[in-house]
PDB file of N, CA and C in Angstrom:
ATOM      1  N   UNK A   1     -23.952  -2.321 -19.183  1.00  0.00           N
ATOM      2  CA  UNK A   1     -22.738  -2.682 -18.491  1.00  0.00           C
ATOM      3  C   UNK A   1     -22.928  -2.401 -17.008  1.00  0.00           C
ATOM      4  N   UNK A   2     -22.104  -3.181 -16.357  1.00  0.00           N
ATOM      5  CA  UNK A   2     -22.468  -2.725 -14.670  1.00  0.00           C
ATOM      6  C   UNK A   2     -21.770  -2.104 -13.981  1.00  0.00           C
ATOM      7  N   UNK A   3     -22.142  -1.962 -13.015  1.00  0.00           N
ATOM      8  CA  UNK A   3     -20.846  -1.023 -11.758  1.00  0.00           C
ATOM      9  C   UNK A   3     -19.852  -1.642 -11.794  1.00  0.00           C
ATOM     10  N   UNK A   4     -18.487  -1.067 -11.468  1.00  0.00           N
ATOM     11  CA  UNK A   4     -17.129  -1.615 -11.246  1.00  0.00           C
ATOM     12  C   UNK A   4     -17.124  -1.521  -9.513  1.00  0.00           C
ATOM     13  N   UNK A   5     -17.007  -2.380  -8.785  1.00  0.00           N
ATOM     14  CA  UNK A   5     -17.150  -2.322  -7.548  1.00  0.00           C
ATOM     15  C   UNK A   5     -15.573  -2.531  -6.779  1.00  0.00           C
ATOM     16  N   UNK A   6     -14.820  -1.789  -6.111  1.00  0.00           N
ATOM     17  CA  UNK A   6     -13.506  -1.907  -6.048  1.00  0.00           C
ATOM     18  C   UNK A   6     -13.784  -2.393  -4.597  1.00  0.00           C
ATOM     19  N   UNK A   7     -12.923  -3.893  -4.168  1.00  0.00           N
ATOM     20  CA  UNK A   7     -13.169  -4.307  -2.880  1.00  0.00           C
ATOM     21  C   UNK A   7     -11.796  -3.934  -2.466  1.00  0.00           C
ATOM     22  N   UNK A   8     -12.098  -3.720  -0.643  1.00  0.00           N
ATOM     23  CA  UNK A   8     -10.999  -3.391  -0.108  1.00  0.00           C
ATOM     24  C   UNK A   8     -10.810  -4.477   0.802  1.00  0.00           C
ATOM     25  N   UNK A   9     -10.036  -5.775  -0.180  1.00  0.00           N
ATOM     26  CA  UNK A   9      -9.303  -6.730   0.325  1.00  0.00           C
ATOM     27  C   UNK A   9      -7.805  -7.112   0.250  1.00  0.00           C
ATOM     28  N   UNK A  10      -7.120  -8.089   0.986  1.00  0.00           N
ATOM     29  CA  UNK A  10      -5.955  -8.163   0.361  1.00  0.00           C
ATOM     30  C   UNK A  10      -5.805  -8.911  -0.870  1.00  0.00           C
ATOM     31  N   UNK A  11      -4.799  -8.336  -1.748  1.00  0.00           N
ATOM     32  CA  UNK A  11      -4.872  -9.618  -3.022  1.00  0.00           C
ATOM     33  C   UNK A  11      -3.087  -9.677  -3.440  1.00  0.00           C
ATOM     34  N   UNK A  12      -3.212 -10.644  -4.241  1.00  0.00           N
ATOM     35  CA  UNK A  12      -2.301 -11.053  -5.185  1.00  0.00           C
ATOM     36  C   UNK A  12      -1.948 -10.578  -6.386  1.00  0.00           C
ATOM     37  N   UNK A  13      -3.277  -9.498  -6.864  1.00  0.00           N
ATOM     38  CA  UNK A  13      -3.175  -8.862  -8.156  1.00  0.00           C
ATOM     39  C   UNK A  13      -2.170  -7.490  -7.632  1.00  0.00           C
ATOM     40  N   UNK A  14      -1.678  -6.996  -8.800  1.00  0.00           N
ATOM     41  CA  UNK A  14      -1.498  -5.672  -8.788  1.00  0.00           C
ATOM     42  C   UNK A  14      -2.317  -4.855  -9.124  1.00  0.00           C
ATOM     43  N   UNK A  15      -2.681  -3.156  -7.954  1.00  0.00           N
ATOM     44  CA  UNK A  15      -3.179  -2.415  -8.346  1.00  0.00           C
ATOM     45  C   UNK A  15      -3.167  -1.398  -8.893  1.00  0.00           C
ATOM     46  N   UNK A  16      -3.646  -0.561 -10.068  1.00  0.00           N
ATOM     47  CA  UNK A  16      -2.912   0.503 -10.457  1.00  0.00           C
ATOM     48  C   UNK A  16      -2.823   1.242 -10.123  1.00  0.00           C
ATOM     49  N   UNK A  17      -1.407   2.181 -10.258  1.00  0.00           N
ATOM     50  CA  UNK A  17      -0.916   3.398  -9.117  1.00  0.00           C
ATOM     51  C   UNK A  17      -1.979   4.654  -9.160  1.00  0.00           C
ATOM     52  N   UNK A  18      -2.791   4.773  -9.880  1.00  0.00           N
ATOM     53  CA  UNK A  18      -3.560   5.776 -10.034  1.00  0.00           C
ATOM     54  C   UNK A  18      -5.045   5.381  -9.328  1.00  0.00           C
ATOM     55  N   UNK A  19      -5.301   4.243  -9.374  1.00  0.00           N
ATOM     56  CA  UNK A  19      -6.523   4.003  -7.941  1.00  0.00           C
ATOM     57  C   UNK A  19      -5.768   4.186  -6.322  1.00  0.00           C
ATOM     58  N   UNK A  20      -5.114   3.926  -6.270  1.00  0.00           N
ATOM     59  CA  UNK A  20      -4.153   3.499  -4.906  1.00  0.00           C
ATOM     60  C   UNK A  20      -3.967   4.862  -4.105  1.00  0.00           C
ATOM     61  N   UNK A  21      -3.479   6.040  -5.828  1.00  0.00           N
ATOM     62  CA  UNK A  21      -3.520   7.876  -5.091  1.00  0.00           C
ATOM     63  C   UNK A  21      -4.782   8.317  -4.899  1.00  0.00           C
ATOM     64  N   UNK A  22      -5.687   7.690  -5.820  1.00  0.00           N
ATOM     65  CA  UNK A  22      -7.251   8.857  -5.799  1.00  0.00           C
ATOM     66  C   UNK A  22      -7.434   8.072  -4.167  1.00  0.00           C
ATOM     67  N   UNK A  23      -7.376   6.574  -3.930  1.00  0.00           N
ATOM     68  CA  UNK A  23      -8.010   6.436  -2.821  1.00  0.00           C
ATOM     69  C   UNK A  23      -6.797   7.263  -1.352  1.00  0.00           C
ATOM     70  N   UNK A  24      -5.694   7.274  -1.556  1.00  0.00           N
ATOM     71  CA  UNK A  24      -5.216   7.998  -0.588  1.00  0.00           C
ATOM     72  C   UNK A  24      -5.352   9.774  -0.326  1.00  0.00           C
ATOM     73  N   UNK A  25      -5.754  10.069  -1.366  1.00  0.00           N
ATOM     74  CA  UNK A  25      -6.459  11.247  -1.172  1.00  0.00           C
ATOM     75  C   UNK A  25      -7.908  11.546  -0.904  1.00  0.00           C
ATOM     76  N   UNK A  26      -8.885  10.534  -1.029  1.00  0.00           N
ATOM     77  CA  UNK A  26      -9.879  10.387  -0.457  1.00  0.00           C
ATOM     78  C   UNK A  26      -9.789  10.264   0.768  1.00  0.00           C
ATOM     79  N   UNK A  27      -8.517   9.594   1.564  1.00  0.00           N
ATOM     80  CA  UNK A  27      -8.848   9.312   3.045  1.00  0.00           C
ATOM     81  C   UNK A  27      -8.438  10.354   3.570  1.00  0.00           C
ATOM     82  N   UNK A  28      -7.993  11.671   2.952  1.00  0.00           N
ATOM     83  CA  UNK A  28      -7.828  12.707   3.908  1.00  0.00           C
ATOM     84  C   UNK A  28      -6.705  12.856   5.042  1.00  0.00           C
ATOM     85  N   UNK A  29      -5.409  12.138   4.111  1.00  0.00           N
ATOM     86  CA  UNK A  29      -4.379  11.745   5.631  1.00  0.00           C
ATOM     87  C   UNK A  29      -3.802  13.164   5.404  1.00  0.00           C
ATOM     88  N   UNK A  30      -3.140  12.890   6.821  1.00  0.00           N
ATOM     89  CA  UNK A  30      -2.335  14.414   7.430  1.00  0.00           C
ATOM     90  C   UNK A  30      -0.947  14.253   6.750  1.00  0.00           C
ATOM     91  N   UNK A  31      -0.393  13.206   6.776  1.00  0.00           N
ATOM     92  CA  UNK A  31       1.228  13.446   5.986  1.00  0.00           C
ATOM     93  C   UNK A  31       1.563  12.177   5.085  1.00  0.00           C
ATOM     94  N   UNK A  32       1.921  11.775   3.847  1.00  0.00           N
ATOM     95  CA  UNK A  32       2.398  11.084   3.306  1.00  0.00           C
ATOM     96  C   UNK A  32       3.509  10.803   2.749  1.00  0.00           C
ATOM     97  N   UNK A  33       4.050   9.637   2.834  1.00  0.00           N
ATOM     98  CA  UNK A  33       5.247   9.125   1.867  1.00  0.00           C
ATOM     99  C   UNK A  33       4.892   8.159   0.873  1.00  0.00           C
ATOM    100  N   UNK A  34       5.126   8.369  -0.120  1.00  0.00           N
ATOM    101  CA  UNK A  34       5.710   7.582  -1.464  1.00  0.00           C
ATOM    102  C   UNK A  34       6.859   7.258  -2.312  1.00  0.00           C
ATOM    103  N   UNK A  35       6.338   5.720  -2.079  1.00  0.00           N
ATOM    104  CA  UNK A  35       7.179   5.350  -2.734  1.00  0.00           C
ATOM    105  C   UNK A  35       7.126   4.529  -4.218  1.00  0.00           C
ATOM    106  N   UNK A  36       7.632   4.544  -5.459  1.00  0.00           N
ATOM    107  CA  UNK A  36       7.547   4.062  -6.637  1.00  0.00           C
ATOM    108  C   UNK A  36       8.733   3.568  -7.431  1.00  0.00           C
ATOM    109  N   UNK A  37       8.037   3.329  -8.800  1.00  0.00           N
ATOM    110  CA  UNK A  37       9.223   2.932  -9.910  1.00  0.00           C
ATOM    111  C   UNK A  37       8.106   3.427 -10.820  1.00  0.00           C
ATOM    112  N   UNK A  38       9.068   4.209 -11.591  1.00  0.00           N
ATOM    113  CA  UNK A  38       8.487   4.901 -12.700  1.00  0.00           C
ATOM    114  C   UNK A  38       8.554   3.965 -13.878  1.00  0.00           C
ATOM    115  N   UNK A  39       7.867   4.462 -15.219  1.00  0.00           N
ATOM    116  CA  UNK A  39       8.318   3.894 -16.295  1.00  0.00           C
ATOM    117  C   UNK A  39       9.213   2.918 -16.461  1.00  0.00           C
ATOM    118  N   UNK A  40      10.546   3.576 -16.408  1.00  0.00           N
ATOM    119  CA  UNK A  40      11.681   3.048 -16.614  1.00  0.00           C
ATOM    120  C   UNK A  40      12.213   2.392 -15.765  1.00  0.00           C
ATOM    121  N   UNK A  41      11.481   2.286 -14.645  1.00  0.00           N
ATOM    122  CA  UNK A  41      11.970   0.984 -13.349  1.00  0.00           C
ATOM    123  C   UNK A  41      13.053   1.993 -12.611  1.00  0.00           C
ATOM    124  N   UNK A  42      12.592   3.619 -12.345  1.00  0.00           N
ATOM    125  CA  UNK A  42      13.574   4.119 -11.587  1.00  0.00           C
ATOM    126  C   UNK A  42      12.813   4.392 -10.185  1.00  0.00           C
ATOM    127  N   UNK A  43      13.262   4.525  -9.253  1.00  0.00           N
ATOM    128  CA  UNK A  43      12.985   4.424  -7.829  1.00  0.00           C
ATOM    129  C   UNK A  43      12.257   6.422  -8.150  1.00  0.00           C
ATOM    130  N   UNK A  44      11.176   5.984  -7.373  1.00  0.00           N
ATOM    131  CA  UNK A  44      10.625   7.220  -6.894  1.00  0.00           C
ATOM    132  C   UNK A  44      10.772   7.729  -5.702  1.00  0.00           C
ATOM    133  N   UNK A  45      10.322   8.471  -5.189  1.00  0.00           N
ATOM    134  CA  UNK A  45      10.017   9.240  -3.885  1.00  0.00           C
ATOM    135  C   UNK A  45       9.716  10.643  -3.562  1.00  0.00           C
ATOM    136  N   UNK A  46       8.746  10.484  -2.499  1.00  0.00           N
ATOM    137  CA  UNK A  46       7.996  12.246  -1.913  1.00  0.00           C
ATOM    138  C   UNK A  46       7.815  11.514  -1.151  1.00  0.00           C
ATOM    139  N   UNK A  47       7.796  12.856   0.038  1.00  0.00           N
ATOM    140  CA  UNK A  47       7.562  12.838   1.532  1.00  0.00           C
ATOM    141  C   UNK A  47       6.726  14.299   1.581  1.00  0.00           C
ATOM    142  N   UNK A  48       5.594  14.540   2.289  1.00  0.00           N
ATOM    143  CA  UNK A  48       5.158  15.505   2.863  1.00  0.00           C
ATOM    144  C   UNK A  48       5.639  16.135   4.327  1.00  0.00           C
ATOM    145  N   UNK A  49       6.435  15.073   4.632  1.00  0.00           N
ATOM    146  CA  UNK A  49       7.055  15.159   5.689  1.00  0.00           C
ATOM    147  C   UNK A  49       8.660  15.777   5.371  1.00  0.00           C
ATOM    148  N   UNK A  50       9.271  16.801   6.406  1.00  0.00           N
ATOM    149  CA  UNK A  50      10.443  17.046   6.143  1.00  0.00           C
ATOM    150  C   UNK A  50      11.748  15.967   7.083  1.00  0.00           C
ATOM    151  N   UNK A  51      11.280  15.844   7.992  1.00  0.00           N
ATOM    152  CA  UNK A  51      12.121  15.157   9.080  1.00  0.00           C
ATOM    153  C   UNK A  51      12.426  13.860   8.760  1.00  0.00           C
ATOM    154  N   UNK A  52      12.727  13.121   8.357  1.00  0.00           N
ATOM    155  CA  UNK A  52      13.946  12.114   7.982  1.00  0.00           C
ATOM    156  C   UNK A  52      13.651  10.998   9.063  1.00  0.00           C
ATOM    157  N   UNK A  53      13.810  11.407   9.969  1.00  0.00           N
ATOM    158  CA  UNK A  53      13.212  10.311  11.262  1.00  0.00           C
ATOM    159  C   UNK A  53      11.936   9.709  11.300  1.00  0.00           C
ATOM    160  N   UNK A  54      11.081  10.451  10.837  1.00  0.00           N
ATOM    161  CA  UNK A  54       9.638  10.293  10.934  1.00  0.00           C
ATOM    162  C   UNK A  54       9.054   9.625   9.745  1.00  0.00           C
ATOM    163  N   UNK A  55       9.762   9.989   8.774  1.00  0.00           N
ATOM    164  CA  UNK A  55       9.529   9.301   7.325  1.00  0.00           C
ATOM    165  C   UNK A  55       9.685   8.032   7.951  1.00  0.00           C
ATOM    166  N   UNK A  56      11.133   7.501   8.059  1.00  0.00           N
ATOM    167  CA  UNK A  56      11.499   6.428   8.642  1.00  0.00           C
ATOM    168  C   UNK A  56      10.643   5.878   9.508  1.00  0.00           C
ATOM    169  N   UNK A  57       9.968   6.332  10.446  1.00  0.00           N
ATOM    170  CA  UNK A  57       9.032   5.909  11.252  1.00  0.00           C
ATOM    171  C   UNK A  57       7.997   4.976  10.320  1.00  0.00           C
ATOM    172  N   UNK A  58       7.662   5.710   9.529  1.00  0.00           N
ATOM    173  CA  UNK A  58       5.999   5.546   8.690  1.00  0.00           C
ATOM    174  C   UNK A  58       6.612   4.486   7.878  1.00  0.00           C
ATOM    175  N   UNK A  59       7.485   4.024   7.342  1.00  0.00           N
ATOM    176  CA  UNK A  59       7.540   3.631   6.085  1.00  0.00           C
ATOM    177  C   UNK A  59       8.496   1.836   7.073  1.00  0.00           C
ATOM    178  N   UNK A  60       9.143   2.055   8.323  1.00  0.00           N
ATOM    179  CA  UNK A  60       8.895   1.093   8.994  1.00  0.00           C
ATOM    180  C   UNK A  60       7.180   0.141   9.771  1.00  0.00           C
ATOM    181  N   UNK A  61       6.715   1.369  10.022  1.00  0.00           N
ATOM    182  CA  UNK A  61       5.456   1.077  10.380  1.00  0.00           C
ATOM    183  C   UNK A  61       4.802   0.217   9.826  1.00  0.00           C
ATOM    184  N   UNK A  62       4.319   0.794   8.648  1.00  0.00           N
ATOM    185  CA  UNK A  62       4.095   0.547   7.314  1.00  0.00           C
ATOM    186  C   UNK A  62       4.024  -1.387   7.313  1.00  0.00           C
ATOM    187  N   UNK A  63       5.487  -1.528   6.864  1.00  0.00           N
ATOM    188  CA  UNK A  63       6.670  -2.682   6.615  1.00  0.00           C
ATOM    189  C   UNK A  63       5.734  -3.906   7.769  1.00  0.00           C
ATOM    190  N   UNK A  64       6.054  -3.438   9.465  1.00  0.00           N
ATOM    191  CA  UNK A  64       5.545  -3.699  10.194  1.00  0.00           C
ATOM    192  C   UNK A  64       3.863  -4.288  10.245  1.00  0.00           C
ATOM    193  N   UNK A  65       2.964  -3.199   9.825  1.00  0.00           N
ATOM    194  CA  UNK A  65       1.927  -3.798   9.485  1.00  0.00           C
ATOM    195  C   UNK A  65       1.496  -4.805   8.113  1.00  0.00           C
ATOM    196  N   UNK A  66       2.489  -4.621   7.291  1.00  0.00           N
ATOM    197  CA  UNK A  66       2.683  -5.503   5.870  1.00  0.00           C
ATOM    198  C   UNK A  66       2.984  -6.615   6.622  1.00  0.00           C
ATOM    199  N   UNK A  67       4.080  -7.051   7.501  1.00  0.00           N
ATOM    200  CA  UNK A  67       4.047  -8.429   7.898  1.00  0.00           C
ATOM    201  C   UNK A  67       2.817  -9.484   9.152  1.00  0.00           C
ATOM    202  N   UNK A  68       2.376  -8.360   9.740  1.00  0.00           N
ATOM    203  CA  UNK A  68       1.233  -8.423  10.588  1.00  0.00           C
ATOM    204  C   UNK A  68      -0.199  -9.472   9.794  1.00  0.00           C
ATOM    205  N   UNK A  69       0.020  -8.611   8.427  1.00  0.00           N
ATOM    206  CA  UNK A  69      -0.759  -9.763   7.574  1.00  0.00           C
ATOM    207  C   UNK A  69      -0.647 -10.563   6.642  1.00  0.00           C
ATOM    208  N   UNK A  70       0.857 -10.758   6.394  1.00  0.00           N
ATOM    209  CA  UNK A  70       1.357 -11.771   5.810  1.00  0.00           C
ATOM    210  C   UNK A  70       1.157 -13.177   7.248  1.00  0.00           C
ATOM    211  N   UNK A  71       1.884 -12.619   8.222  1.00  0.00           N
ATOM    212  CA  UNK A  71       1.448 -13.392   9.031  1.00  0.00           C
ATOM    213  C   UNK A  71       0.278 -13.993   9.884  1.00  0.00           C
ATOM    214  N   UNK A  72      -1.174 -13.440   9.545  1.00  0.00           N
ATOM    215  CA  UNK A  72      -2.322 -13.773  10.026  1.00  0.00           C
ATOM    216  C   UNK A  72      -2.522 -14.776   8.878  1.00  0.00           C
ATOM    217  N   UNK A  73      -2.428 -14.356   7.424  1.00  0.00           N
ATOM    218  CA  UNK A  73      -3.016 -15.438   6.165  1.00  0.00           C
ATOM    219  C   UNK A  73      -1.787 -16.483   6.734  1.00  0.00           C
ATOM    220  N   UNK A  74      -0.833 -16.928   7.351  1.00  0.00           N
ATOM    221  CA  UNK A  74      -0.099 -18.134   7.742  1.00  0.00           C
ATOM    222  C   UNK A  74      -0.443 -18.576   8.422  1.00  0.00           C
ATOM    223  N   UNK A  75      -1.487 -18.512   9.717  1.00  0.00           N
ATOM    224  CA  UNK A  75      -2.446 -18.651  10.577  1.00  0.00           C
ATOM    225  C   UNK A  75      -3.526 -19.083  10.278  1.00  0.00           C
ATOM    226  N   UNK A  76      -3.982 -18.496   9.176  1.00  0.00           N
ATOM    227  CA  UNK A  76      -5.398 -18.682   8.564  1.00  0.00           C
ATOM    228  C   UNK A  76      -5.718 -19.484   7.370  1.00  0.00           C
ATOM    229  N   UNK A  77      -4.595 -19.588   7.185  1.00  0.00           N
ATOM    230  CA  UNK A  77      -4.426 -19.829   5.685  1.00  0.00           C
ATOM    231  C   UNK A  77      -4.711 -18.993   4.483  1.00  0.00           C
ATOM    232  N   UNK A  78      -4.249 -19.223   2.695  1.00  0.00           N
ATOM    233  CA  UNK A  78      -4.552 -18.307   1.944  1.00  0.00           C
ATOM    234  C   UNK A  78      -5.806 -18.256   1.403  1.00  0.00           C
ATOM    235  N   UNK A  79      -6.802 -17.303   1.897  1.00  0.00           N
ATOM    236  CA  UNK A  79      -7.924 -16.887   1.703  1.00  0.00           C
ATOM    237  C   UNK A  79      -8.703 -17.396   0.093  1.00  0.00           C
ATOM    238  N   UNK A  80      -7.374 -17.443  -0.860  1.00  0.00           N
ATOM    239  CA  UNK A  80      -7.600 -17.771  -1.828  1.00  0.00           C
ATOM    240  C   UNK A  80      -7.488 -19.712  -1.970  1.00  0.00           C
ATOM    241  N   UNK A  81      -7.322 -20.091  -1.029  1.00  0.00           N
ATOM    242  CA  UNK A  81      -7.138 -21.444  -1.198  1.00  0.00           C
ATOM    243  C   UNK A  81      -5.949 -21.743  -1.691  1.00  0.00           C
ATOM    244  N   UNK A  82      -4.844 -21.430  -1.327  1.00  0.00           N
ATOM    245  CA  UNK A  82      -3.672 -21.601  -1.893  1.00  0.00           C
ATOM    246  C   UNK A  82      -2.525 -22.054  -0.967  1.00  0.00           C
ATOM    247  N   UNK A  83      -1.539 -23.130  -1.136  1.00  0.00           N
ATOM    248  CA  UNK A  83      -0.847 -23.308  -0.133  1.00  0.00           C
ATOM    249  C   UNK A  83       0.041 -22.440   0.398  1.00  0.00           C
TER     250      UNK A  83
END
């Protein structure tokens, strides 16, 4: 059987929440927020952060860079060949 090779591209699939933490704990960040739906489709959340403002910051940011590349593949078109 061969290597499982995990690319770090954008996709269309969903990834599972348990690759997504090992790799955010691999990168060694200084403060995190999460966000989820558990099992039962209930809203999650942790902040390493206490300040309320700053969460807000990150999780706009975030949002911000999510549309940054929604809007380059509209430019570029979908990588996957898709209209």
């Amino acid at each position: 059987m061969g290597e499982v090779v995990e690319l770090d591209i954008v996709t269309s699939l969903d990834v599972p929440a348990e690759r997504v933490l090992r790799k955010a704990t691999e990168a060694e960040l200084r403060a995190v927020v999460v966000v989820g739906v558990d099992k039962d489709g209930e809203l999650y959340f942790a902040s390493s952060l206490a300040d309320s403002a700053r969460i807000i910051w990150h999780l706009e940011r975030a949002k911000y860079e999510l549309f940054k590349v929604k809007d380059q593949i509209a430019l570029d078109g979908d990588p996957r060949g898709r209209a």
